[in-house]
C-alpha atoms as a PDB file:
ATOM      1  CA  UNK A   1     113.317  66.310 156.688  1.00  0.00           C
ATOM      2  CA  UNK A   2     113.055  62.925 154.842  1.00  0.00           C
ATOM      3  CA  UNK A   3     110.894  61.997 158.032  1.00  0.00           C
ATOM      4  CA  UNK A   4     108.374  64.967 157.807  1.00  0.00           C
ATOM      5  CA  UNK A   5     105.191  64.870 156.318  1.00  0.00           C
ATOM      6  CA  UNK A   6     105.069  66.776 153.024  1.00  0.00           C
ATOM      7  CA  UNK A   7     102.515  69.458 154.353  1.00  0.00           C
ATOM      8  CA  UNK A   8     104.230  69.650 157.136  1.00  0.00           C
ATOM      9  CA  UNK A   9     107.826  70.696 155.189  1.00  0.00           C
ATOM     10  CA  UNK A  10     108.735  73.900 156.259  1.00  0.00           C
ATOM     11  CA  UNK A  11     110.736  76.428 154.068  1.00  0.00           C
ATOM     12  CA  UNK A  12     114.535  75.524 154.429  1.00  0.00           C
ATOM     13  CA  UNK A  13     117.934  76.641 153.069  1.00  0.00           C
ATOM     14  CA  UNK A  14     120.846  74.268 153.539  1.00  0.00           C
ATOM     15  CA  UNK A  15     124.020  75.653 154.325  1.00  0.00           C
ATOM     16  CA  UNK A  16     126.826  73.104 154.232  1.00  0.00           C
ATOM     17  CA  UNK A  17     130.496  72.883 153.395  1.00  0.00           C
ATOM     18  CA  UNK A  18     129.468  69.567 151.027  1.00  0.00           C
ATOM     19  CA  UNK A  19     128.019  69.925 147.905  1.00  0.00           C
ATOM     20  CA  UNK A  20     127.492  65.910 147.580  1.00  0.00           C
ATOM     21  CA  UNK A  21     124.308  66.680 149.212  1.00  0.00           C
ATOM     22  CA  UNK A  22     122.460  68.471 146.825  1.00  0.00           C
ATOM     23  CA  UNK A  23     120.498  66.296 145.295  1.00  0.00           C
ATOM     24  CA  UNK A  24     119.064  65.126 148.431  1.00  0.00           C
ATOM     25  CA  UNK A  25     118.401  68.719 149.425  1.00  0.00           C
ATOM     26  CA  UNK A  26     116.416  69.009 146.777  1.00  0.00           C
ATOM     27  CA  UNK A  27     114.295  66.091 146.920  1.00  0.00           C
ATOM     28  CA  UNK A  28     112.986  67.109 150.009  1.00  0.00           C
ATOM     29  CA  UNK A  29     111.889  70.452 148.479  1.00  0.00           C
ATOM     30  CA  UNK A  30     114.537  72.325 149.680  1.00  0.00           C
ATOM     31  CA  UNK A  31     114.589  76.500 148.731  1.00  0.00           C
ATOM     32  CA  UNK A  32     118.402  76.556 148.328  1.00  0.00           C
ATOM     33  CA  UNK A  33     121.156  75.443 149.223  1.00  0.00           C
ATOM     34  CA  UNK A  34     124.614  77.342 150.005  1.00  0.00           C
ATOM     35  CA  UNK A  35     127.995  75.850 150.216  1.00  0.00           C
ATOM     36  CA  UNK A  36     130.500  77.015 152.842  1.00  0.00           C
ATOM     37  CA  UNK A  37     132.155  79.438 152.478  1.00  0.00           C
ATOM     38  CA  UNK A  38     129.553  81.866 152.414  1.00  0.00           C
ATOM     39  CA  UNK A  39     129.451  84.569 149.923  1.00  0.00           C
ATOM     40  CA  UNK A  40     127.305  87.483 151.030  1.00  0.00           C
ATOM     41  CA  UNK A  41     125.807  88.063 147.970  1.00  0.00           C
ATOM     42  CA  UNK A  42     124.554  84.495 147.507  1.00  0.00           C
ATOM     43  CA  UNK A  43     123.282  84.193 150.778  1.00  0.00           C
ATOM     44  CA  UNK A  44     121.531  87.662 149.777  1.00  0.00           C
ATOM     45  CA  UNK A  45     120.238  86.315 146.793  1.00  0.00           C
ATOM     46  CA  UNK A  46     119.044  82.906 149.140  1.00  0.00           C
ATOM     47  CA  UNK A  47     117.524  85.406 151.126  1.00  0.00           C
ATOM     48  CA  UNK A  48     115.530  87.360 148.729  1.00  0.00           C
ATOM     49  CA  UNK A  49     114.276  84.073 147.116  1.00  0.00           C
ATOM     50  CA  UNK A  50     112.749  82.989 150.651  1.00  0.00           C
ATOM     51  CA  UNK A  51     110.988  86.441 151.276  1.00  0.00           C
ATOM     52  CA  UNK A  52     109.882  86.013 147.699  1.00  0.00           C
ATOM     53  CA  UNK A  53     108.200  82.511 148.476  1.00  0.00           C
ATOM     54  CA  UNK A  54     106.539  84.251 151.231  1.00  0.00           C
ATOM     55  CA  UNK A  55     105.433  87.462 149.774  1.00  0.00           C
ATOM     56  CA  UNK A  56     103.769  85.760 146.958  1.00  0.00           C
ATOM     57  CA  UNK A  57     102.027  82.865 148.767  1.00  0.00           C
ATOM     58  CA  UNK A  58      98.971  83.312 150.492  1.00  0.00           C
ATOM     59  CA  UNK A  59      98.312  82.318 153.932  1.00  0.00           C
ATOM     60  CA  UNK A  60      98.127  78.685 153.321  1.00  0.00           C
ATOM     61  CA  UNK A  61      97.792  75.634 156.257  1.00  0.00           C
ATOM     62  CA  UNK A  62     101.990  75.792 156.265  1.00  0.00           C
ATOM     63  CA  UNK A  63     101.747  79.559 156.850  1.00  0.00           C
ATOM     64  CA  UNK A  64      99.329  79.766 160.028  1.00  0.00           C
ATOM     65  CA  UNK A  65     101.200  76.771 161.411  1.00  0.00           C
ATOM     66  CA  UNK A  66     104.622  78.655 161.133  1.00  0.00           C
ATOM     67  CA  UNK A  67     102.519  82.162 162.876  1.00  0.00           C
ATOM     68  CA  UNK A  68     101.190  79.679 165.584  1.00  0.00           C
ATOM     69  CA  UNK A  69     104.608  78.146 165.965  1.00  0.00           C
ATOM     70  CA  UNK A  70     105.991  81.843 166.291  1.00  0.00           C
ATOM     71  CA  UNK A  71     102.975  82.891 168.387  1.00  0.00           C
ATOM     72  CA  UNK A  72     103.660  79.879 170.800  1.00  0.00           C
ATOM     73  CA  UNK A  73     107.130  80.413 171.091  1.00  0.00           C
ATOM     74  CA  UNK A  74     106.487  83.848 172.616  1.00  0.00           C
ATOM     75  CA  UNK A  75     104.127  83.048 174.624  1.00  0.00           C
ATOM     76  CA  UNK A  76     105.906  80.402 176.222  1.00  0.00           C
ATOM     77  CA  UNK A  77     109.566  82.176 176.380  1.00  0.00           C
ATOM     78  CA  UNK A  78     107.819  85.448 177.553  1.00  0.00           C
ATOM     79  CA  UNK A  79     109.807  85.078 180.773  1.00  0.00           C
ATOM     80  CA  UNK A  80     112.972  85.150 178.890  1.00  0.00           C
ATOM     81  CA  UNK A  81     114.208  88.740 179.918  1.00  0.00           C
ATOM     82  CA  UNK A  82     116.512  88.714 176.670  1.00  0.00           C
ATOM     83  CA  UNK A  83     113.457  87.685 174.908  1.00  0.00           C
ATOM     84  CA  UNK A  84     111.361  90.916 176.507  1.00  0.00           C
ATOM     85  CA  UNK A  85     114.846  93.079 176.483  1.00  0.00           C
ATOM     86  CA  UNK A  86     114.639  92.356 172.499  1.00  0.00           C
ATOM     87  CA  UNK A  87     110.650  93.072 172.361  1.00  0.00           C
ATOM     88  CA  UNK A  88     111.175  96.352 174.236  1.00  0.00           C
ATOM     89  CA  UNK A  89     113.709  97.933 172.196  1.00  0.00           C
ATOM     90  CA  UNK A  90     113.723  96.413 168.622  1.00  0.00           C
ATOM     91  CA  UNK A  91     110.234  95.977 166.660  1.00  0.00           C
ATOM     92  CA  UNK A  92     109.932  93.567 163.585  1.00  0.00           C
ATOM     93  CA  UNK A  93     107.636  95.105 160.638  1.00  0.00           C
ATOM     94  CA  UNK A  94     106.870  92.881 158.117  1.00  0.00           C
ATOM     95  CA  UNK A  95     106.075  95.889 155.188  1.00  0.00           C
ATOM     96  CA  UNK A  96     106.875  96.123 151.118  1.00  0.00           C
ATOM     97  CA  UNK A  97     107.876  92.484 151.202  1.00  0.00           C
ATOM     98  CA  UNK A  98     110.481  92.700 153.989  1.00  0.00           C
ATOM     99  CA  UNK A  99     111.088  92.104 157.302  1.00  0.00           C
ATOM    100  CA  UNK A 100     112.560  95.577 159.379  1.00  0.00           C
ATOM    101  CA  UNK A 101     114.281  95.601 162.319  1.00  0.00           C
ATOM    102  CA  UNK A 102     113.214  98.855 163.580  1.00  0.00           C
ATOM    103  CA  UNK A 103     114.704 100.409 167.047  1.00  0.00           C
ATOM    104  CA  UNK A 104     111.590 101.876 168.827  1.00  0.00           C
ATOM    105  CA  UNK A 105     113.971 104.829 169.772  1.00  0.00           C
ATOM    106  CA  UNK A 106     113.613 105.512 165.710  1.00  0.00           C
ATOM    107  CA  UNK A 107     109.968 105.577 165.979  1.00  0.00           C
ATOM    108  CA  UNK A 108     108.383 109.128 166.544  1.00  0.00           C
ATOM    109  CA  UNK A 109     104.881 108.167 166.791  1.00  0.00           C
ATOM    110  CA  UNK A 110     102.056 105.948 165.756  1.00  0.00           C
ATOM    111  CA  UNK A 111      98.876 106.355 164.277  1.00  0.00           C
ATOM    112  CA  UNK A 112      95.692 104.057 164.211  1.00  0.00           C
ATOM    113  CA  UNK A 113      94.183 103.196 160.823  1.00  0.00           C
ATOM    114  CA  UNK A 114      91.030 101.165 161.408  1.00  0.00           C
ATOM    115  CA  UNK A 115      92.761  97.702 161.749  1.00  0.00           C
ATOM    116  CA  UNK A 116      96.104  98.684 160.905  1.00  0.00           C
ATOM    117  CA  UNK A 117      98.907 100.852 161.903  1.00  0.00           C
ATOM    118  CA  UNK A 118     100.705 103.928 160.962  1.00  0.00           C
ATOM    119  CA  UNK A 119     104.664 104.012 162.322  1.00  0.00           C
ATOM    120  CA  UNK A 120     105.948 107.421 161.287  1.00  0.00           C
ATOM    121  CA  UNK A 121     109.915 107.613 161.661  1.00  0.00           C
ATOM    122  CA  UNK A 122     111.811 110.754 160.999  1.00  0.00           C
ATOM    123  CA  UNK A 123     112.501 109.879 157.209  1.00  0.00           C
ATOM    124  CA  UNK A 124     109.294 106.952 155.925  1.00  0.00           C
ATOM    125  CA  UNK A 125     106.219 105.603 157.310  1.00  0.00           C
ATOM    126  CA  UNK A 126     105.059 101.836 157.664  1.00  0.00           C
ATOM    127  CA  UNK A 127     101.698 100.376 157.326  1.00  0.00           C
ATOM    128  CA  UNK A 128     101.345  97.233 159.075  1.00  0.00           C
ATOM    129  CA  UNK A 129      98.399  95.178 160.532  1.00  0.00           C
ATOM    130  CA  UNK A 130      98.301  95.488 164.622  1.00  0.00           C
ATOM    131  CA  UNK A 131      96.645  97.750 167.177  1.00  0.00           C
ATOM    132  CA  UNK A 132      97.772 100.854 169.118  1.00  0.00           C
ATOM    133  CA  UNK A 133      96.892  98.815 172.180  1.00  0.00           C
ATOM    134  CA  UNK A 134      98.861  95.181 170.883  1.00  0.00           C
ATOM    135  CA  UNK A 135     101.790  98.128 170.691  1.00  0.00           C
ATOM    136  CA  UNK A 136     101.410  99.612 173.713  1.00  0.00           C
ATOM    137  CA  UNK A 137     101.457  95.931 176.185  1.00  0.00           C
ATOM    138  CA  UNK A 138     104.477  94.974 174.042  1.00  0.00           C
ATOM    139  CA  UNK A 139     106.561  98.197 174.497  1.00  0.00           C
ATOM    140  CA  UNK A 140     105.529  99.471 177.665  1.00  0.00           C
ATOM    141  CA  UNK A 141     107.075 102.382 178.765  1.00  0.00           C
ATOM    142  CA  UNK A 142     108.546 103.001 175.305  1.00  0.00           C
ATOM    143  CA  UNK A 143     105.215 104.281 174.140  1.00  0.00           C
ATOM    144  CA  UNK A 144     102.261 106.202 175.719  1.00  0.00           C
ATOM    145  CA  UNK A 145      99.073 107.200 174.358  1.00  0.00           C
ATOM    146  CA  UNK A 146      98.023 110.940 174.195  1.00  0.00           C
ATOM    147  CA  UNK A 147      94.709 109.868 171.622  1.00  0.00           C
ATOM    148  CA  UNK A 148      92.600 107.144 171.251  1.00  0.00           C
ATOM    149  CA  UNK A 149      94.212 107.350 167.675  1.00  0.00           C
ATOM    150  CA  UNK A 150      98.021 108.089 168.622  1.00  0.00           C
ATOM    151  CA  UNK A 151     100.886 106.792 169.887  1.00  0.00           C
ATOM    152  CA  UNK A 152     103.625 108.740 170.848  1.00  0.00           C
ATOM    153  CA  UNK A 153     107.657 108.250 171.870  1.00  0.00           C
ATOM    154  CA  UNK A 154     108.399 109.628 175.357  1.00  0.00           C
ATOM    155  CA  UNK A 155     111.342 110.330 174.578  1.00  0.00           C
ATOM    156  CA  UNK A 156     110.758 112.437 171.032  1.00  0.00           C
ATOM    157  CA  UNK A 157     108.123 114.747 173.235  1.00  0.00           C
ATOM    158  CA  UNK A 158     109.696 118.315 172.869  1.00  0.00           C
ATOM    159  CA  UNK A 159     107.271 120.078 175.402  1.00  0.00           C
ATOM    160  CA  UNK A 160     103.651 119.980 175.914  1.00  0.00           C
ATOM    161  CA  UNK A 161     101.053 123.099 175.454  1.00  0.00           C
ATOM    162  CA  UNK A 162      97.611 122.895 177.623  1.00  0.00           C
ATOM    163  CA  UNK A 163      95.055 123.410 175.521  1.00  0.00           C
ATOM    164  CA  UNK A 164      90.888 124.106 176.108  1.00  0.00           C
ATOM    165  CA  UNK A 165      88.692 121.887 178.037  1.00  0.00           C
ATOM    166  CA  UNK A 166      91.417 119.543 179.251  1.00  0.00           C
ATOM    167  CA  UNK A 167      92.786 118.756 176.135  1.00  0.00           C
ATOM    168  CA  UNK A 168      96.901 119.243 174.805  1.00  0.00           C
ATOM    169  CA  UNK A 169      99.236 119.776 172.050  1.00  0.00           C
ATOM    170  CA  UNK A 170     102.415 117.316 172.179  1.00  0.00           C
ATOM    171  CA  UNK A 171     105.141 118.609 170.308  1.00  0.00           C
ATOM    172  CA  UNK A 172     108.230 116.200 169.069  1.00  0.00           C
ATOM    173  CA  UNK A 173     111.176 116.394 167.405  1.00  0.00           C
ATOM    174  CA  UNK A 174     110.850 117.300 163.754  1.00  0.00           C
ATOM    175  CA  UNK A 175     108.015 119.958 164.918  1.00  0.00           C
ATOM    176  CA  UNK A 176     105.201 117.586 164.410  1.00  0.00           C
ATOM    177  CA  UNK A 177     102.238 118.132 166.652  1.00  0.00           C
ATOM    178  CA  UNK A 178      99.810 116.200 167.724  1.00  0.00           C
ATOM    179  CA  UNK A 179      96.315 116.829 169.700  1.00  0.00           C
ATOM    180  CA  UNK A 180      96.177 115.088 172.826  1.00  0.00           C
ATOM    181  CA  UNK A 181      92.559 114.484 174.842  1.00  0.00           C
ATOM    182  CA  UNK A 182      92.083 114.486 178.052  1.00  0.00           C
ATOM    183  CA  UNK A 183      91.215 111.183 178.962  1.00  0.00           C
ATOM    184  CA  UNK A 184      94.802 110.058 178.153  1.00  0.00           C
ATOM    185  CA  UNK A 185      96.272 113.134 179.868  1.00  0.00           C
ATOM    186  CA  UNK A 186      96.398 110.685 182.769  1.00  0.00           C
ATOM    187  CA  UNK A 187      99.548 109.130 181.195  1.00  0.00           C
ATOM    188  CA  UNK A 188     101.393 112.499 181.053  1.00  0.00           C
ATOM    189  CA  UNK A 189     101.286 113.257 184.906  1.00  0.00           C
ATOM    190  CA  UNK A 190     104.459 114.278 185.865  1.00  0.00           C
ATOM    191  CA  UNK A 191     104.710 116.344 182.765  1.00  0.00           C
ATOM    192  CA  UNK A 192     101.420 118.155 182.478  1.00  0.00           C
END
């Protein structure tokens, strides 16, 4: 760390079994720093303090770097089938100043809001800034689109209803219904 440029410092907690490091830690700006053995609710509080810094800091130089670095890392590991395993059946949601881990078999459906998204489980909702189509070529087969504005589960779909001119009603667990048109009834094939 002592050889990185200060803008260039990323956010770190130290987690050691020596505590005659400390000091140093903490010259190099340092967020924390945990001695072994671990206590859960110290590395909770660690944790907390670290979403903290990011909740409350705006997107700064450090901040894009660390999305780019993410971004890249993606990209390049895309291959990675327990990379793309992970992506198909686990999505991270940064919302309320956390980061969910949220099994897409949770997810019932999701709705477009101009440049933001709607993810409706069975028991909350999440706002969170992507596109239905970002969500579709990163879960494919997971979700399918029934609306220009909707997302849906295949497999919370309780039946399907024809409806005039082309269009449908998709029905899914917890009896919510949604209005399907008929340019994406292409998706639904087998099942209309």
């Amino acid at each position: 760390l002592g050889s990185i440029a200060e803008e260039d410092l990323p956010v770190v907690i130290f987690i050691t079994a020596y505590d005659k490091y400390a000091l140093k830690a903490f010259e190099v700006q340092a967020l924390d720093y945990l001695l072994k053995p671990l206590a859960e609710d110290r590395f909770k509080i660690a944790l907390d303090r670290a979403i903290m810094h990011f909740k409350n800091k705006e997107e700064s130089g450090q901040d894009k770097k660390l999305k780019n670095l993410i971004e890249d890392y993606q990209q390049r590991h895309e291959d990675d089938s327990l990379v793309q395993n992970r992506r198909k059946t686990q999505m991270i949601v940064k919302a309320s100043g956390k980061i969910h881990f949220i099994k897409t078999d949770r997810i019932s459906w999701i709705e477009a809001m101009d440049s933001y998204v709607k993810i409706h489980l069975s028991d909350k909702t999440h706002i969170v800034k992507a596109s239905l189509q970002s969500i579709e070529e990163r879960y494919p087969g997971a979700f399918i689109r029934i609306h220009r504005s909707s997302l849906v589960n295949v497999d919370s779909i309780r039946y399907i209803e024809p409806y005039y001119n082309g269009d449908f009603f998709v029905t899914l667990d917890g009896d919510v219904k949604l209005k399907g048109s008929r340019k994406f009834r292409m998706n639904l094939p087998e099942m209309l």
